[in-house]
C-alpha atoms as a PDB file:
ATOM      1  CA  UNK A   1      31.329  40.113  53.146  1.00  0.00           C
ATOM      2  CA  UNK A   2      31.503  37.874  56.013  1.00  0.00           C
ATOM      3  CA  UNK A   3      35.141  37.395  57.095  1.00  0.00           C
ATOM      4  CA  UNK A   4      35.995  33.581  57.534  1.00  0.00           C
ATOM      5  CA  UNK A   5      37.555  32.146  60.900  1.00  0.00           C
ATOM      6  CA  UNK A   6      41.035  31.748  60.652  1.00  0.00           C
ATOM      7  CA  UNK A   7      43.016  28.355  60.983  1.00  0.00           C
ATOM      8  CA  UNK A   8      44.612  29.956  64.015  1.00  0.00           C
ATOM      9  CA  UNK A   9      41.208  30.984  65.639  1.00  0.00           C
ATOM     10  CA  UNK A  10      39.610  27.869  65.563  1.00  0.00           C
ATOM     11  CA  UNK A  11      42.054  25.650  67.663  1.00  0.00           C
ATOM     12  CA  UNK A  12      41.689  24.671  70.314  1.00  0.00           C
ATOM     13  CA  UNK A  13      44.112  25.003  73.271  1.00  0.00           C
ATOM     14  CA  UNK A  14      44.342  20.942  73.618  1.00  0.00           C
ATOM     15  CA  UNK A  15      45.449  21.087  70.218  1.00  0.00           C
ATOM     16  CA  UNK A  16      48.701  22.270  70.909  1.00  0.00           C
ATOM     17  CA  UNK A  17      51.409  20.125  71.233  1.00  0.00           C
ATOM     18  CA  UNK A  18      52.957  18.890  74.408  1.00  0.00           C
ATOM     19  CA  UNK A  19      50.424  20.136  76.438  1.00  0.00           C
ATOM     20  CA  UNK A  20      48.103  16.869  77.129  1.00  0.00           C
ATOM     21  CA  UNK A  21      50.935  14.729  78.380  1.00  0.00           C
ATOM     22  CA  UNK A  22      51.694  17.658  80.863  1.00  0.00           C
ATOM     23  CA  UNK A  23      48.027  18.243  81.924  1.00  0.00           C
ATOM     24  CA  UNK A  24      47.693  14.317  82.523  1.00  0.00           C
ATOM     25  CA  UNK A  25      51.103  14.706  84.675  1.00  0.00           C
ATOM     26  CA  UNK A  26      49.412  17.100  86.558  1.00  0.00           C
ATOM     27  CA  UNK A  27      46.166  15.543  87.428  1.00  0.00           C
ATOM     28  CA  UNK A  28      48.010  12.253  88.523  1.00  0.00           C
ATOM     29  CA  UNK A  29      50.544  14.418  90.644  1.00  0.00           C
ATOM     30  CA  UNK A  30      47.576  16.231  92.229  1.00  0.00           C
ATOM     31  CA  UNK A  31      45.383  13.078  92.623  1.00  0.00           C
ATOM     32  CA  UNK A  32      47.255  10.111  93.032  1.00  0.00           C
ATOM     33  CA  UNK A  33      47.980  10.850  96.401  1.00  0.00           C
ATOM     34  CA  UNK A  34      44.865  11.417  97.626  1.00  0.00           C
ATOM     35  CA  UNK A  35      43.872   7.600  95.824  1.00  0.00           C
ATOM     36  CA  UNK A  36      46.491   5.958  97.160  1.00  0.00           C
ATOM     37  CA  UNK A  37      45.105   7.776 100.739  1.00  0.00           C
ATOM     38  CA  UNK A  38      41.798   6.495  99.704  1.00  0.00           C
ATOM     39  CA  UNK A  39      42.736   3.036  98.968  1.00  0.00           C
ATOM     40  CA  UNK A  40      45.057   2.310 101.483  1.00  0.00           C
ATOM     41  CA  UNK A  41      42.415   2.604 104.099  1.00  0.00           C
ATOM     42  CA  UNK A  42      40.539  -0.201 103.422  1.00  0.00           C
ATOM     43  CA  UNK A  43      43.855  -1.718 104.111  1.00  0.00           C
ATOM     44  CA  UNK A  44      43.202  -5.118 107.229  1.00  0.00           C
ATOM     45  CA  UNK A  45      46.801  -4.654 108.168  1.00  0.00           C
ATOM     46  CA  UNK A  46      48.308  -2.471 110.739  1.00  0.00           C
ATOM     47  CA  UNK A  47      51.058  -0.802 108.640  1.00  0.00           C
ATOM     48  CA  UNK A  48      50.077   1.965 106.403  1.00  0.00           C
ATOM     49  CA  UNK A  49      52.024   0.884 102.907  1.00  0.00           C
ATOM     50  CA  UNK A  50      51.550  -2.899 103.191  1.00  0.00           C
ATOM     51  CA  UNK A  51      48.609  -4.303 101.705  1.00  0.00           C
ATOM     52  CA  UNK A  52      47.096  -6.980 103.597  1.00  0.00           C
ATOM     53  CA  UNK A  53      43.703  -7.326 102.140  1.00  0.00           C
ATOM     54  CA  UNK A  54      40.854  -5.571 101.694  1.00  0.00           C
ATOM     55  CA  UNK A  55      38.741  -4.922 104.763  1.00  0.00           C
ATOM     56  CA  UNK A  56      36.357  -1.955 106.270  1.00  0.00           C
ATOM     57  CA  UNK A  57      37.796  -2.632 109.716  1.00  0.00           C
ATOM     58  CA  UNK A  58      39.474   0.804 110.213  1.00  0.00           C
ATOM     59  CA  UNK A  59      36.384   2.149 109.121  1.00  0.00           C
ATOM     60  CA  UNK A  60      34.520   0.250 111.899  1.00  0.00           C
ATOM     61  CA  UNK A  61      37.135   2.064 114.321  1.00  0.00           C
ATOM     62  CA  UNK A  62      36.803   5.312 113.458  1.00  0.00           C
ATOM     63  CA  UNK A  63      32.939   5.354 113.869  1.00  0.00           C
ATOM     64  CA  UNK A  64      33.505   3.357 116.928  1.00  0.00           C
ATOM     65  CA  UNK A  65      35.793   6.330 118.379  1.00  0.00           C
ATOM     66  CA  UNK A  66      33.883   8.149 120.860  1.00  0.00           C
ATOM     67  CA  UNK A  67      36.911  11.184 120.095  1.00  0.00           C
ATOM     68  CA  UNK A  68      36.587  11.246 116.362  1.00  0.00           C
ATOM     69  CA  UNK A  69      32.669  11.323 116.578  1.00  0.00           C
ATOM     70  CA  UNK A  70      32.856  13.925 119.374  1.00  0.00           C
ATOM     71  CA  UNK A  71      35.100  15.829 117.203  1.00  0.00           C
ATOM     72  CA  UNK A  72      33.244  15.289 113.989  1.00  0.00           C
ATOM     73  CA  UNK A  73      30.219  16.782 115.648  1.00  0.00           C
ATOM     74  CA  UNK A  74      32.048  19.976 116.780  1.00  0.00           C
ATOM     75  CA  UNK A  75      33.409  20.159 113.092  1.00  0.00           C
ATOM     76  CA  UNK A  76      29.667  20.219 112.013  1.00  0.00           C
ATOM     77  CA  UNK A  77      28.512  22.606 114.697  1.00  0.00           C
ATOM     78  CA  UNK A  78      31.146  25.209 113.860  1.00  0.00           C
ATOM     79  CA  UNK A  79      30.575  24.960 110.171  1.00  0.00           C
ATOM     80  CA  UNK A  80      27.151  24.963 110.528  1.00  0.00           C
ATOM     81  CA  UNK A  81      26.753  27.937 112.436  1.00  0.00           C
ATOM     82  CA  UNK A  82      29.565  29.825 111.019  1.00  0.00           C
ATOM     83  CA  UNK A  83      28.281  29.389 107.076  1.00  0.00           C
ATOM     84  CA  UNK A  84      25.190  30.449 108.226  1.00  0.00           C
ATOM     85  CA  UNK A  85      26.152  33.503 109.742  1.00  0.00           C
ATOM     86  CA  UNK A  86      28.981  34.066 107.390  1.00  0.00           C
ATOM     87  CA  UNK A  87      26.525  33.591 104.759  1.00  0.00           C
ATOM     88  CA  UNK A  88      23.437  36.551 105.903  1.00  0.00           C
ATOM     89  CA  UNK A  89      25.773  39.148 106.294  1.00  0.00           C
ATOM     90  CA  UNK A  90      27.790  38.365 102.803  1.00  0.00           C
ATOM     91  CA  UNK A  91      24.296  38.514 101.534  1.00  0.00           C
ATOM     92  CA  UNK A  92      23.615  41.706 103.445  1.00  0.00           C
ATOM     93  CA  UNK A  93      27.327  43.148 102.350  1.00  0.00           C
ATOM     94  CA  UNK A  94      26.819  42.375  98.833  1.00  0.00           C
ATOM     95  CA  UNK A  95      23.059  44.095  98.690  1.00  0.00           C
ATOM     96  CA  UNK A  96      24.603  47.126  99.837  1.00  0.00           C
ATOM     97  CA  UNK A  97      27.807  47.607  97.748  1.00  0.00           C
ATOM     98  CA  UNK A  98      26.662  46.169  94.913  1.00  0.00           C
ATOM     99  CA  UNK A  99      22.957  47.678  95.057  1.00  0.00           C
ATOM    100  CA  UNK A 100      24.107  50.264  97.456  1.00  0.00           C
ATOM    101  CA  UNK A 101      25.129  53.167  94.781  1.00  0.00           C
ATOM    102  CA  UNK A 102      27.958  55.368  94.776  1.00  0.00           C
ATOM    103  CA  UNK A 103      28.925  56.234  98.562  1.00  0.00           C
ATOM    104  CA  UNK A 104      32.012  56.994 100.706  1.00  0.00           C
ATOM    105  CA  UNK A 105      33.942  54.365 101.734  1.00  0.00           C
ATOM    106  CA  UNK A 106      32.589  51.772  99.374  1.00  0.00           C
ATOM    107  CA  UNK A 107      35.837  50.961  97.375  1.00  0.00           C
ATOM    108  CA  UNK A 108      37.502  50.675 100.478  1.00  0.00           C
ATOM    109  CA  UNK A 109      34.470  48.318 101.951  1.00  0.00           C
ATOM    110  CA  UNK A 110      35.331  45.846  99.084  1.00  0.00           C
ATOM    111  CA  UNK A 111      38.693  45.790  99.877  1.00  0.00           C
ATOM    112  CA  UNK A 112      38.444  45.198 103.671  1.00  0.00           C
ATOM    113  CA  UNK A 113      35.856  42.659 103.019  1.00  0.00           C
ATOM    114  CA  UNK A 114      37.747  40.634 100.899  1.00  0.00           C
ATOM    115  CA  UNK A 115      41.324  41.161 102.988  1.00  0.00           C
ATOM    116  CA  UNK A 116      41.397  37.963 104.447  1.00  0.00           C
ATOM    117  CA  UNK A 117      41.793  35.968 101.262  1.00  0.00           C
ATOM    118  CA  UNK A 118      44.999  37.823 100.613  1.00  0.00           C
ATOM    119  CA  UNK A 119      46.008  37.720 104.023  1.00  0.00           C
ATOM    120  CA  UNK A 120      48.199  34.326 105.220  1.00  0.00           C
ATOM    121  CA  UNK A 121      46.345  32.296 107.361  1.00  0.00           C
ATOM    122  CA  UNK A 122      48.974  32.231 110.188  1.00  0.00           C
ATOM    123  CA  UNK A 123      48.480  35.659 110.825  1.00  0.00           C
ATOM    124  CA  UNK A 124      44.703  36.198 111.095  1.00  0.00           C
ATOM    125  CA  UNK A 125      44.974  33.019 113.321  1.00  0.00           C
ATOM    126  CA  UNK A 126      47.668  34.821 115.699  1.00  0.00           C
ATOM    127  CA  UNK A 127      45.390  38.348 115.206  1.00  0.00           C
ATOM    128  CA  UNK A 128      42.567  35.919 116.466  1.00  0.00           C
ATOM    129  CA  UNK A 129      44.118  34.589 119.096  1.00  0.00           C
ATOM    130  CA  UNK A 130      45.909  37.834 120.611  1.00  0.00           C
ATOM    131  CA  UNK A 131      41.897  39.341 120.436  1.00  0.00           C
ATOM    132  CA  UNK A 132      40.304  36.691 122.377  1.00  0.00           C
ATOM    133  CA  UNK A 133      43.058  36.616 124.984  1.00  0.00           C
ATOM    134  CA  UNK A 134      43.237  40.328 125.200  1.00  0.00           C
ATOM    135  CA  UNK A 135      39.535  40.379 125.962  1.00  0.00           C
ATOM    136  CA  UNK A 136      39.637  37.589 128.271  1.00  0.00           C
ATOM    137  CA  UNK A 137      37.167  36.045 126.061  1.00  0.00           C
ATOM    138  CA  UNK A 138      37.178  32.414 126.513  1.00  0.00           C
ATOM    139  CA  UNK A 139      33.650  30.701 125.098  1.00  0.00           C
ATOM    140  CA  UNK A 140      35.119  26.825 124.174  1.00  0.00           C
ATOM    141  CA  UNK A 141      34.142  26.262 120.240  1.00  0.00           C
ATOM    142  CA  UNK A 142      32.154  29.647 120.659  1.00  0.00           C
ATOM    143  CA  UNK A 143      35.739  31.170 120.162  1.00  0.00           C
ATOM    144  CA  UNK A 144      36.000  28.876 117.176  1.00  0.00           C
ATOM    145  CA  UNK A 145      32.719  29.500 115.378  1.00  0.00           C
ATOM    146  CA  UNK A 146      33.555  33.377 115.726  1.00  0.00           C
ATOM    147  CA  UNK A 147      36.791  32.794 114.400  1.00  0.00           C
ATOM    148  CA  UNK A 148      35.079  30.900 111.285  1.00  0.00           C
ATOM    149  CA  UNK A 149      32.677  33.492 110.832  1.00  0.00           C
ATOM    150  CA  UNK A 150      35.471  35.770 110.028  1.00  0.00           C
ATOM    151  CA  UNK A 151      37.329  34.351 107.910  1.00  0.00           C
ATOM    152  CA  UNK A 152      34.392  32.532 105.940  1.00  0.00           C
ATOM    153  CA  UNK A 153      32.667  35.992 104.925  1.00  0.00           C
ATOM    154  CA  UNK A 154      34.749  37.042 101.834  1.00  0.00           C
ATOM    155  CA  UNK A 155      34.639  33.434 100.770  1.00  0.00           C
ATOM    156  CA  UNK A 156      30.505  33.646 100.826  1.00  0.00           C
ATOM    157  CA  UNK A 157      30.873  37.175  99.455  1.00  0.00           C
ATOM    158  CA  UNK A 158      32.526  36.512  96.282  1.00  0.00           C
ATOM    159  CA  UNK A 159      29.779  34.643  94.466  1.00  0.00           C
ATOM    160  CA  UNK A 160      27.146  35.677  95.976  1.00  0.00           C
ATOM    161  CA  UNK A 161      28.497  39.497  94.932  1.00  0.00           C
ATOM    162  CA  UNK A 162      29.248  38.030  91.457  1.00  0.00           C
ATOM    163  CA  UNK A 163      25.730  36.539  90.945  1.00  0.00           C
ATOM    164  CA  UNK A 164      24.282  40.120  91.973  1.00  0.00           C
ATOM    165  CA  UNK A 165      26.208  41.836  89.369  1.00  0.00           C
ATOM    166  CA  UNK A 166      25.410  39.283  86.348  1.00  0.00           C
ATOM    167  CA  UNK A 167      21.637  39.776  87.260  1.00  0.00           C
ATOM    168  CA  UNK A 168      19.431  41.313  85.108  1.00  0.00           C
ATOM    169  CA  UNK A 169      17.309  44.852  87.036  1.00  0.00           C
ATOM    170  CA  UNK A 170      14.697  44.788  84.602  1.00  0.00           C
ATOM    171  CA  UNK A 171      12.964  42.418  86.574  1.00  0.00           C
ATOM    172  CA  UNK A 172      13.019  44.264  89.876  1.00  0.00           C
ATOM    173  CA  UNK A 173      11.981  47.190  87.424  1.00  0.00           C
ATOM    174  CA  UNK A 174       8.934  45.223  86.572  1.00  0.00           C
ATOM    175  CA  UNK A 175       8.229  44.343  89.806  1.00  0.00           C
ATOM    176  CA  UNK A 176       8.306  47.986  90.737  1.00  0.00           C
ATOM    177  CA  UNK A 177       6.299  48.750  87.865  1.00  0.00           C
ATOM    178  CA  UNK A 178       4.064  46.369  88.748  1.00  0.00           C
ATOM    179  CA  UNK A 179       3.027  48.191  92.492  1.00  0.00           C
ATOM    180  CA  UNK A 180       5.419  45.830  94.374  1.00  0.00           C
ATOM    181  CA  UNK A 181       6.805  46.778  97.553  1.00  0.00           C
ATOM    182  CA  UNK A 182      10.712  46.811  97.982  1.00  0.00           C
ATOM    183  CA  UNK A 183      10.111  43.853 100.475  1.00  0.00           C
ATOM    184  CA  UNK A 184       8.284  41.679  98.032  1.00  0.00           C
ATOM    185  CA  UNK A 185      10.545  42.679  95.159  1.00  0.00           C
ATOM    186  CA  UNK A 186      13.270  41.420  97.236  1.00  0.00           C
ATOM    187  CA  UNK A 187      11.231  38.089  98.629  1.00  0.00           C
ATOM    188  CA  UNK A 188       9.746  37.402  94.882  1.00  0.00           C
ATOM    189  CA  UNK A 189      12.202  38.594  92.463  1.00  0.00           C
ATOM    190  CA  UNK A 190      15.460  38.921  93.488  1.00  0.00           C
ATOM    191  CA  UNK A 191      16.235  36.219  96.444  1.00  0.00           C
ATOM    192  CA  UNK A 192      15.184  33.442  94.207  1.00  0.00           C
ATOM    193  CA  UNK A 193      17.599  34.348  91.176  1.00  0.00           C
ATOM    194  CA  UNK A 194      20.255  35.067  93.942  1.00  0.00           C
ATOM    195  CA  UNK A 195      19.770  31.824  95.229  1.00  0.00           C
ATOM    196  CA  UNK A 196      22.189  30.120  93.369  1.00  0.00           C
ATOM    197  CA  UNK A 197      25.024  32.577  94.487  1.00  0.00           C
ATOM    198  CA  UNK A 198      23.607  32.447  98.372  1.00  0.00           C
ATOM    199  CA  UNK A 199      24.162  28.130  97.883  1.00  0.00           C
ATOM    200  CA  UNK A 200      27.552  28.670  96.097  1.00  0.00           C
ATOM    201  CA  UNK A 201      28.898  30.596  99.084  1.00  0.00           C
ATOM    202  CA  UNK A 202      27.135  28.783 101.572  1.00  0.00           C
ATOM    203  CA  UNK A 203      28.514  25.500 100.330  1.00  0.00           C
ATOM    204  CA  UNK A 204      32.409  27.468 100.105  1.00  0.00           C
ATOM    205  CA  UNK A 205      32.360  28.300 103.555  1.00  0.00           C
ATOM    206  CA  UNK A 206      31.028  25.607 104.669  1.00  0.00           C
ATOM    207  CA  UNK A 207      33.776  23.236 103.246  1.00  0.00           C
ATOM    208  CA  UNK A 208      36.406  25.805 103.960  1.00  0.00           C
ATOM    209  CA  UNK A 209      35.338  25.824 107.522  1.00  0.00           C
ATOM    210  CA  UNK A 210      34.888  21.965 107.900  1.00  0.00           C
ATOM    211  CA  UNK A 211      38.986  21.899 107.099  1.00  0.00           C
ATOM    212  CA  UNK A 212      40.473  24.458 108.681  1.00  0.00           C
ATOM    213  CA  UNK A 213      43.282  23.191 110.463  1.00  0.00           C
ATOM    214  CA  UNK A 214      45.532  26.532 111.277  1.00  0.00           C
ATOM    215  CA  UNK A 215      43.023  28.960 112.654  1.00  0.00           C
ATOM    216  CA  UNK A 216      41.484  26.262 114.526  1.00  0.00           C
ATOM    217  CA  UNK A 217      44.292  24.913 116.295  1.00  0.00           C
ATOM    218  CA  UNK A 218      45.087  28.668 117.682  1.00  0.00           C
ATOM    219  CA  UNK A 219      41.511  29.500 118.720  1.00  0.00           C
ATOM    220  CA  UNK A 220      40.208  26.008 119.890  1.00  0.00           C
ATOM    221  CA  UNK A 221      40.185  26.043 123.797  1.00  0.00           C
ATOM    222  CA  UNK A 222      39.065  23.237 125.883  1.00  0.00           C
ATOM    223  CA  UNK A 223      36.646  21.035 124.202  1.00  0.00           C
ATOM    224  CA  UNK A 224      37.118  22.326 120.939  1.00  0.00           C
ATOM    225  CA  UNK A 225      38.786  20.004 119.129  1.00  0.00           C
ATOM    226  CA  UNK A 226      37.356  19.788 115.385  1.00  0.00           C
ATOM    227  CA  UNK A 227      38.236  16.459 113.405  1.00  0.00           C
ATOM    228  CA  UNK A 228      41.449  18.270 111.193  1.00  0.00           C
ATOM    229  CA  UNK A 229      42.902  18.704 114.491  1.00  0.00           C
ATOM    230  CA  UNK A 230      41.743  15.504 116.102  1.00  0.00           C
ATOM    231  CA  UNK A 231      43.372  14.167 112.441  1.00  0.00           C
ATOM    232  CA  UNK A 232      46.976  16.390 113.362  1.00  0.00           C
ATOM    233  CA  UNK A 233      47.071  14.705 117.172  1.00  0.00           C
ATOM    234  CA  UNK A 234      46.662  11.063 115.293  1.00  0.00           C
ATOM    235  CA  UNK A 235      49.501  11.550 112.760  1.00  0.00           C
ATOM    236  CA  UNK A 236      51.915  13.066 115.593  1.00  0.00           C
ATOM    237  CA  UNK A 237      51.558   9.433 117.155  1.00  0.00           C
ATOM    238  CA  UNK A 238      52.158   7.962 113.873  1.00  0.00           C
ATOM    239  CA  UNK A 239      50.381   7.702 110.536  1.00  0.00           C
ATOM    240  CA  UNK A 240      47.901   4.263 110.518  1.00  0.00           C
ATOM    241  CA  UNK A 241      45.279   2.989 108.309  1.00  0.00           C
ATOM    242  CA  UNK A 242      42.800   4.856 110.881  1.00  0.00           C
ATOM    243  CA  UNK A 243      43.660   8.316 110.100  1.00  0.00           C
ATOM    244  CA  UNK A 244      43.208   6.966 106.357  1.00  0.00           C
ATOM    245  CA  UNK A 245      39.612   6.133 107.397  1.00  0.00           C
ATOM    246  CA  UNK A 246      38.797   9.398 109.174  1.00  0.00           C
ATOM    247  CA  UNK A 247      40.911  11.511 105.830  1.00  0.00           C
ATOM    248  CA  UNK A 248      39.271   9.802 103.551  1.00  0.00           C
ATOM    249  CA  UNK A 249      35.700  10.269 105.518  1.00  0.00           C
ATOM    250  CA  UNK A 250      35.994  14.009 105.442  1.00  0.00           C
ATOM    251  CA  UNK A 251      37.280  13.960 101.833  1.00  0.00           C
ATOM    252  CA  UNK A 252      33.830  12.150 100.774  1.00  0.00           C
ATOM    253  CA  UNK A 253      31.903  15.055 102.884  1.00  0.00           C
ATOM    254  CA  UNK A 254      33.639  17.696 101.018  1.00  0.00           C
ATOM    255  CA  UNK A 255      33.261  15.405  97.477  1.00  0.00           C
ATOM    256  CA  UNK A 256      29.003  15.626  98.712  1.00  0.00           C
ATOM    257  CA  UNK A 257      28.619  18.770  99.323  1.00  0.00           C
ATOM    258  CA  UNK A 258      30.147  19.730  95.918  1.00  0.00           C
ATOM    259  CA  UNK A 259      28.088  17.248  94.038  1.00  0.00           C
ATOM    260  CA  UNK A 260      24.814  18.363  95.650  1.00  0.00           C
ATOM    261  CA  UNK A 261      25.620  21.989  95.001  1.00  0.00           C
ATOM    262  CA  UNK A 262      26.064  20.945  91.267  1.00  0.00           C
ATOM    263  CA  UNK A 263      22.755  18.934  91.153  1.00  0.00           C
ATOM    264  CA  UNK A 264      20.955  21.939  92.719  1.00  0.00           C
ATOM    265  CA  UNK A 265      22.461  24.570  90.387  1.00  0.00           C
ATOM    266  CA  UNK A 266      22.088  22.583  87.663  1.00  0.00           C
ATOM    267  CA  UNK A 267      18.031  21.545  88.081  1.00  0.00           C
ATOM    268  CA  UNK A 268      18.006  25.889  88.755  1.00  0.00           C
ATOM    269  CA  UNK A 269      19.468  26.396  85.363  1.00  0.00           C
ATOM    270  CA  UNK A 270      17.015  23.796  83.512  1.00  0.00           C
ATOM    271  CA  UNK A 271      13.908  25.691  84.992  1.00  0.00           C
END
């Protein structure tokens, strides 16, 4: 005799009272800012919280600033080349201590790997910053993309690692079965289903790198002046509808990147 669903069991957590006014609270607390950001830079006038019209003159200026596009291009160069790299050898790292076996030092592999989410910002910046000036090492936004590698691994690594443990072996099995070589096992079978974990992490680091402000700002030497720090110089000289512009410009990258990650998961999951 099948036992029926309680009354209890089958409600549903917005069901219970008092908690949709708060969760709408929230999301306007959390986003309303950021829209009012938004808006407020297709403000015409000069001052930031008086609405003079609707115009896409700041816009103009930023793309006219040499220093914000010089700045916006480092931003892309660092989080190019930093997701990539970060990305292989969280692939690489996750292969071998997920795939790996049983072997010494694998528990505490996983835990070093995945230290500097746990670890505050401020500090791996300073540990950053006392290593390249200890080793003399001064390489412009080399000294930044090496910075960004490090701390964009264990953001690749978690769902990349995550994907690799929900996958099914019985495939690889097959393959093996089948006379394939670990090489095209790996190349046929199980690259393509860990492809949606490799773009997941890819895309994490990536944004994570693109707005890094504190790491940045320690490492950056001469010339390596990404846009969240170009964005820090602008407000110390005063907040205007510009830096609006340039915020709300790297907002819409991040809000991209996202969406194409979704579209691209989501056509993965329908084949």
């Amino acid at each position: 005799m099948h036992k029926m669903p309680s009354r209890r069991q089958g409600r549903s957590i917005g069901d219970v009272r008092g908690l949709k006014p708060w969760a709408y609270a929230f999301m306007v607390f959390l986003y309303l800012p950021i829209a009012i950001l938004m808006l407020y830079s297709f403000n015409s006038g000069s001052l930031v919280m008086v609405w003079s019209g609707f115009s896409f003159e700041w816009y103009g200026k930023v793309f006219a600033n040499a220093d914000i596009r010089h700045a916006a291009m480092n931003s892309l160069i660092v989080a190019t080349v930093a997701t990539a790299a970060a990305t292989v050898i969280a692939t690489l790292a996750a292969l071998v201590l997920v795939r790996g076996g049983k072997f010494p030092g694998r528990a505490a592999s996983l835990t070093l790997i995945s230290l500097p989410l746990m670890v505050p910002e401020i500090v791996t910046a300073v540990a950053m910053l006392i290593v390249f000036a200890g080793t003399g090492l001064s390489l412009g936004l080399g000294n930044v993309i090496i910075a960004h590698v490090t701390f964009c691994i264990p953001f690749a690594f978690m769902p990349i690692r995550a994907r690799l443990e929900g996958m099914d072996m019985t495939l690889e099995q097959a393959s093996a079965d089948l006379y394939g070589t670990d090489w095209d096992t790996f190349r046929y079978v199980t690259l393509p289903i860990l492809m949606p974990g490799i773009l997941a992490g890819a895309m994490l680091s990536f944004v994570i790198s693109l707005d890094d402000f504190i790491i940045t700002m320690m490492v950056a030497g001469a010339g390596g002046t990404t846009l969240p720090v170009y964005i820090y110089s602008m407000i110390r000289q005063g907040v205007t509808p510009e830096v609006n512009a340039v915020s709300s410009l790297l907002l819409a990258a991040s809000l991209l990147l996202v969406t194409l990650y979704w579209i691209v998961t989501r056509k993965k999951n329908d084949t």
